[in-house]
Protein backbone atom coordinates (compact mmCIF):
# COMPACT_ATOMS: atom_id res chain seq x y z
CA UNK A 1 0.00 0.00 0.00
CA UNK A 2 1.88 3.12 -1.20
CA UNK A 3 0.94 5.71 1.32
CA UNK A 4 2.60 3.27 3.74
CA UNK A 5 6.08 4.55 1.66
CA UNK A 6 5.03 8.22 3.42
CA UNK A 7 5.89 6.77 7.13
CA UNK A 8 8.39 6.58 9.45
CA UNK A 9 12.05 5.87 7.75
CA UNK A 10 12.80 3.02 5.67
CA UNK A 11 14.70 1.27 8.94
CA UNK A 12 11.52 1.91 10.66
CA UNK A 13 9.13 0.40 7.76
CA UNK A 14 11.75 -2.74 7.65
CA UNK A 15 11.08 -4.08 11.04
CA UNK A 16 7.21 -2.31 11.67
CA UNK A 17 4.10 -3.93 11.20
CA UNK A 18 0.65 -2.50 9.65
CA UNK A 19 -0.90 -3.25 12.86
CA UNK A 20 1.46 -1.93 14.99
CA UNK A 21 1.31 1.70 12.96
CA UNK A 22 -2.69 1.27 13.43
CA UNK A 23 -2.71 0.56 16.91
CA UNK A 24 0.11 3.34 17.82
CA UNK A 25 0.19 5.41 20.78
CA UNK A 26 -1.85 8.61 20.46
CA UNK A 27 0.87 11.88 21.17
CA UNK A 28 0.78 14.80 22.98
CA UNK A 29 3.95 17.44 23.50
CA UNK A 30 2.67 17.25 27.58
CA UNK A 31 2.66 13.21 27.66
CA UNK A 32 5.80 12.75 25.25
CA UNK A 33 7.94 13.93 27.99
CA UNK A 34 10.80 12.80 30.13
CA UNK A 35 9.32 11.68 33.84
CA UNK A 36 11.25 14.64 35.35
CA UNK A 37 9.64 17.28 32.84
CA UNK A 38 6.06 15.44 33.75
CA UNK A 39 6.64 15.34 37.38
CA UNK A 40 5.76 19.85 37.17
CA UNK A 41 2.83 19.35 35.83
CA UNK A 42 -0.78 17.26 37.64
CA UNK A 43 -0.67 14.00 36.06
CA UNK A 44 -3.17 14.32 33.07
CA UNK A 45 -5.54 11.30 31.80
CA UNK A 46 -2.54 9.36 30.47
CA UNK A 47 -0.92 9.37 33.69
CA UNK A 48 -3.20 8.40 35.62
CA UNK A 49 -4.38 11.61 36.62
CA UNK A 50 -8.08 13.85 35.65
CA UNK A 51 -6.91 16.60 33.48
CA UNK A 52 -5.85 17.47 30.16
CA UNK A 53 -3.23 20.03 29.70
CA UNK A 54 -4.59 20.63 26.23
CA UNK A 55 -7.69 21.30 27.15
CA UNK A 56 -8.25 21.60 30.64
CA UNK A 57 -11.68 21.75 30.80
CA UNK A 58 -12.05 18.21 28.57
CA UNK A 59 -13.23 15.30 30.13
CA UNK A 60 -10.99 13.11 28.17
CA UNK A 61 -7.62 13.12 26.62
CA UNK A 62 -7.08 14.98 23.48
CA UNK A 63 -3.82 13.79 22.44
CA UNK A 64 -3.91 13.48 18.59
CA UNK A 65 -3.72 10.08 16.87
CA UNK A 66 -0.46 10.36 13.61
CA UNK A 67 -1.04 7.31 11.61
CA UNK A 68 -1.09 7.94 7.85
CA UNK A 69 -1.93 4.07 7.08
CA UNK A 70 -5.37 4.44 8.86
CA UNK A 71 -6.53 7.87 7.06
CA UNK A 72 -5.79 5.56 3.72
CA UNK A 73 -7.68 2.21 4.64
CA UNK A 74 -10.68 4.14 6.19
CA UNK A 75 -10.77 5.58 2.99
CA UNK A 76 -11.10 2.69 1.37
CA UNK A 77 -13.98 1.06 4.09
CA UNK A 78 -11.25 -1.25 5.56
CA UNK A 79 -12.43 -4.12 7.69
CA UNK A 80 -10.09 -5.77 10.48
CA UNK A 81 -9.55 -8.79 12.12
CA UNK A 82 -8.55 -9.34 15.40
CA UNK A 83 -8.79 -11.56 18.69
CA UNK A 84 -9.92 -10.84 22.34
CA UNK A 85 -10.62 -13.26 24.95
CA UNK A 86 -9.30 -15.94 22.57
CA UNK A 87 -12.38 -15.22 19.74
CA UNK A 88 -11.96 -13.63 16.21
CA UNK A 89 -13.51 -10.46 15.60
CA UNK A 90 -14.20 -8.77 12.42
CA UNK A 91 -15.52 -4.88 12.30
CA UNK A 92 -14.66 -2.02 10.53
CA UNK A 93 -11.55 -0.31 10.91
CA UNK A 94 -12.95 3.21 11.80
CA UNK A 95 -15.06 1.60 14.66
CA UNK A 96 -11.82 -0.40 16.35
CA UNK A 97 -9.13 3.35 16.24
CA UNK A 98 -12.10 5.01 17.94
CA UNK A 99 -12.49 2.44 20.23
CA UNK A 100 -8.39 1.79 21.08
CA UNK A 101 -8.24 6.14 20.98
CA UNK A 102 -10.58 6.29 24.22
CA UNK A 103 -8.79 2.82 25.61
CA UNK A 104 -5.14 4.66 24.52
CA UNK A 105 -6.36 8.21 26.60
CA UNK A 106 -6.46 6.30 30.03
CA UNK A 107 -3.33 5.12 31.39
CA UNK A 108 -5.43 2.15 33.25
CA UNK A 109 -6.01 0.68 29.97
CA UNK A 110 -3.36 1.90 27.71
CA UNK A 111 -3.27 -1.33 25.23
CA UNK A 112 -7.03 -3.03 24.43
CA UNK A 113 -6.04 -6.50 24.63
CA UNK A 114 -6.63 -7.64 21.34
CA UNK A 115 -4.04 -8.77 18.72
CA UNK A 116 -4.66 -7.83 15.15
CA UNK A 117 -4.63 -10.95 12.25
CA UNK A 118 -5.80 -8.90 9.25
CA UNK A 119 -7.21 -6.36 6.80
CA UNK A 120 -9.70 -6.84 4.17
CA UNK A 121 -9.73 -3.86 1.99
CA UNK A 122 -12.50 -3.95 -1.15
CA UNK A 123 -11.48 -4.21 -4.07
CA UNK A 124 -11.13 -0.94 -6.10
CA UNK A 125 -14.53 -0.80 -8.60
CA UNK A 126 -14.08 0.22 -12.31
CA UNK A 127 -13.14 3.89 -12.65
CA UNK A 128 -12.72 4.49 -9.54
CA UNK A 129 -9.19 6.49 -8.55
CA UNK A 130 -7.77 7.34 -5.16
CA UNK A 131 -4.96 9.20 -3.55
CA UNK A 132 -3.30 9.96 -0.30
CA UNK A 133 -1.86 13.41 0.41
CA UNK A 134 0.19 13.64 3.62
CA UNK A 135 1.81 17.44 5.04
CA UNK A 136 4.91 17.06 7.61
CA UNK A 137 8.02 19.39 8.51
CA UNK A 138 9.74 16.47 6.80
CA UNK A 139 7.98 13.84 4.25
CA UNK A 140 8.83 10.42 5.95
CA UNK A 141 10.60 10.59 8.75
CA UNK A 142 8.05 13.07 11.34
CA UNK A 143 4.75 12.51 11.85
CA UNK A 144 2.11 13.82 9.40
CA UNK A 145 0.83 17.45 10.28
CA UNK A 146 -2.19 16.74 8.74
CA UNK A 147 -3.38 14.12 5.96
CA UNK A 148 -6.20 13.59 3.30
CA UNK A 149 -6.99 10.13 1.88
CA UNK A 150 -9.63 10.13 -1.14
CA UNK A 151 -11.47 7.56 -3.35
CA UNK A 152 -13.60 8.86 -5.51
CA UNK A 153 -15.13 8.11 -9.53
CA UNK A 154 -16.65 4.60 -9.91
CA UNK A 155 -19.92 3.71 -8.61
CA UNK A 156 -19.77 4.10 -5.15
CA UNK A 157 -20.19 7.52 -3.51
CA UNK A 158 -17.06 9.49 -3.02
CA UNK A 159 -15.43 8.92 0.82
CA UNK A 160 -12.31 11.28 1.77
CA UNK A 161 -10.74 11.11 4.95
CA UNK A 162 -8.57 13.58 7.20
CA UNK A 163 -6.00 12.20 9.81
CA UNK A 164 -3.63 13.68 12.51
CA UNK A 165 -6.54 16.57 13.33
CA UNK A 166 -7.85 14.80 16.45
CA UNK A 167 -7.75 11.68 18.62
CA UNK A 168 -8.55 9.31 15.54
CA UNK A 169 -9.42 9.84 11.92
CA UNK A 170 -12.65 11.62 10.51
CA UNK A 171 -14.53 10.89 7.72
CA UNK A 172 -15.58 14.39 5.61
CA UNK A 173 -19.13 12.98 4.36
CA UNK A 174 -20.20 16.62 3.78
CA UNK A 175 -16.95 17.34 1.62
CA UNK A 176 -16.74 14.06 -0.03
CA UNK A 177 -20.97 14.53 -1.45
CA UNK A 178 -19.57 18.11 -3.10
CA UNK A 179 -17.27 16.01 -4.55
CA UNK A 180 -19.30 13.92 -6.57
CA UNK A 181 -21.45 16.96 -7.15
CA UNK A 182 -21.07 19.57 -9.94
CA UNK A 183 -19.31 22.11 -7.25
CA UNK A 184 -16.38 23.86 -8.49
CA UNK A 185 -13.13 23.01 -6.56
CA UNK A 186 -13.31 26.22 -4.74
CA UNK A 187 -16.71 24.88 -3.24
CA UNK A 188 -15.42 21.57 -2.15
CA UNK A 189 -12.29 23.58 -0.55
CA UNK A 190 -15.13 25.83 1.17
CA UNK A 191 -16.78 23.08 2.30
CA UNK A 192 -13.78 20.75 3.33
CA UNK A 193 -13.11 23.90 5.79
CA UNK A 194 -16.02 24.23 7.00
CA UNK A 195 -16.19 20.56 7.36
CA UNK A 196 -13.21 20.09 9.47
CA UNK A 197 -13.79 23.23 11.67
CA UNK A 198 -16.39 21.03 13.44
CA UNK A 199 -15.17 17.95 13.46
CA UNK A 200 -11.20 18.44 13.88
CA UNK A 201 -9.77 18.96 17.67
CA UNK A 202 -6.65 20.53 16.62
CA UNK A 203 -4.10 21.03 19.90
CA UNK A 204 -0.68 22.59 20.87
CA UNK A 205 1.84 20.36 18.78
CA UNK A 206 5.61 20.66 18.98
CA UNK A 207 6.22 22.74 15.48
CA UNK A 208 2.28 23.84 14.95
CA UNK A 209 -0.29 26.11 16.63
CA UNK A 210 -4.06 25.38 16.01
CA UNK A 211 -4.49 28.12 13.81
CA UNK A 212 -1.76 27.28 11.75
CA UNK A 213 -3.05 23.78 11.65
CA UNK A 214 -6.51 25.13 10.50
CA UNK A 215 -5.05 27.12 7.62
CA UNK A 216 -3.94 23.23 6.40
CA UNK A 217 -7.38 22.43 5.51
CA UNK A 218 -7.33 23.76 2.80
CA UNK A 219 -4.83 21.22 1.53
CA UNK A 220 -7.55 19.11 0.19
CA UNK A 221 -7.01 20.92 -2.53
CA UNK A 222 -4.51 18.78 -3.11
CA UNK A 223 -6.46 16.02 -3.96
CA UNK A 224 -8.72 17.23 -6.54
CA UNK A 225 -7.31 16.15 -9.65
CA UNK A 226 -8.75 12.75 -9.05
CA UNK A 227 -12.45 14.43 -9.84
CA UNK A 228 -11.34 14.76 -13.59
């Protein structure tokens, strides 16, 4: 899967796993700290404590979720495979990040306890096309800023997904139905703003601000070309 060529380092991608980069740790630049550094600061949710230093007025941990595989195989309606308590599970792949993300924000339950067999992606239709669009400080080796997977032409409705704007990735029905639509690309960029104002929960990272991050939306644009 090519957008897997867009993470980590080759020596990285060499000894990694699929699952491994799907079930990843979600980061925050208050959690991905030494102990000492920590030790200033109340322990937040993934300490063990009841705040987030993001937000501190959340109820949960916002730390934001990185992987660029996922935004690319939710795209694409990826199932997955996996076993707890010794039985084989099958859902979608959207449904398992969002439930490991809340699991991954406590530090009681930092791993679910499940070990991932396999993915079943669909097979791409007739006409159909698809790309992945990933925007970091440095293409492979740092984490995505933010990312945009898209499928689109065939039968099936458009589906375009964003990743590394909140604690797991978000499908952009909204944007992807302008898409398919007659809207000029300057409508779908409209819209994919507008889109991911309300459902992206952008936070202090290490090189970006939130409003910085925000002005990235627009980097759907990116992506367009497939509509021809």
């Amino acid at each position: 899967m090519w957008p897997s060529s867009l993470t980590a380092s080759p020596q990285i991608r060499n000894i990694a796993t699929v699952g491994g980069n799907i079930m990843q740790d979600r980061r925050c630049i208050y959690f991905n700290q030494p102990h000492l550094w920590r030790s200033g600061l109340a322990y937040c949710f993934k300490t063990g404590g009841s705040i987030c230093h993001q937000i501190p007025n959340s109820p949960v941990c916002r730390a934001i979720y990185y992987s660029d595989v996922a935004t690319a195989l939710i795209a694409y309606e990826a199932e997955v495979e996996y076993i707890e308590d010794g039985e084989t599970h099958r859902t979608d792949l959207k449904s398992l990040i969002e439930r490991h993300s809340v699991a991954n924000g406590l530090a009681c339950h930092e791993h679910l306890p499940i070990l991932v067999t396999r993915f079943l992606v669909p097979a791409a239709e007739e006409g159909e096309r698809s790309g992945f669009y990933k925007y970091a400080m440095r293409t492979t080796i740092d984490f995505p800023i933010i990312n945009f997977a898209l499928r689109c032409g065939g039968k099936r409705p458009a589906r375009l997904a964003a990743g590394a704007v909140a604690p797991h990735p978000v499908v952009m029905a909204e944007t992807a139905a302008k898409i398919d639509s007659d809207a000029t690309d300057d409508e779908v960029i409209a819209q994919a703003e507008d889109e991911l104002r309300k459902l992206a929960m952008p936070i202090k990272e290490a090189c970006m601000t939130p409003a910085v991050k925000r002005s990235l939306y627009r980097h759907v644009a990116m992506l367009l070309d497939l509509r021809k």
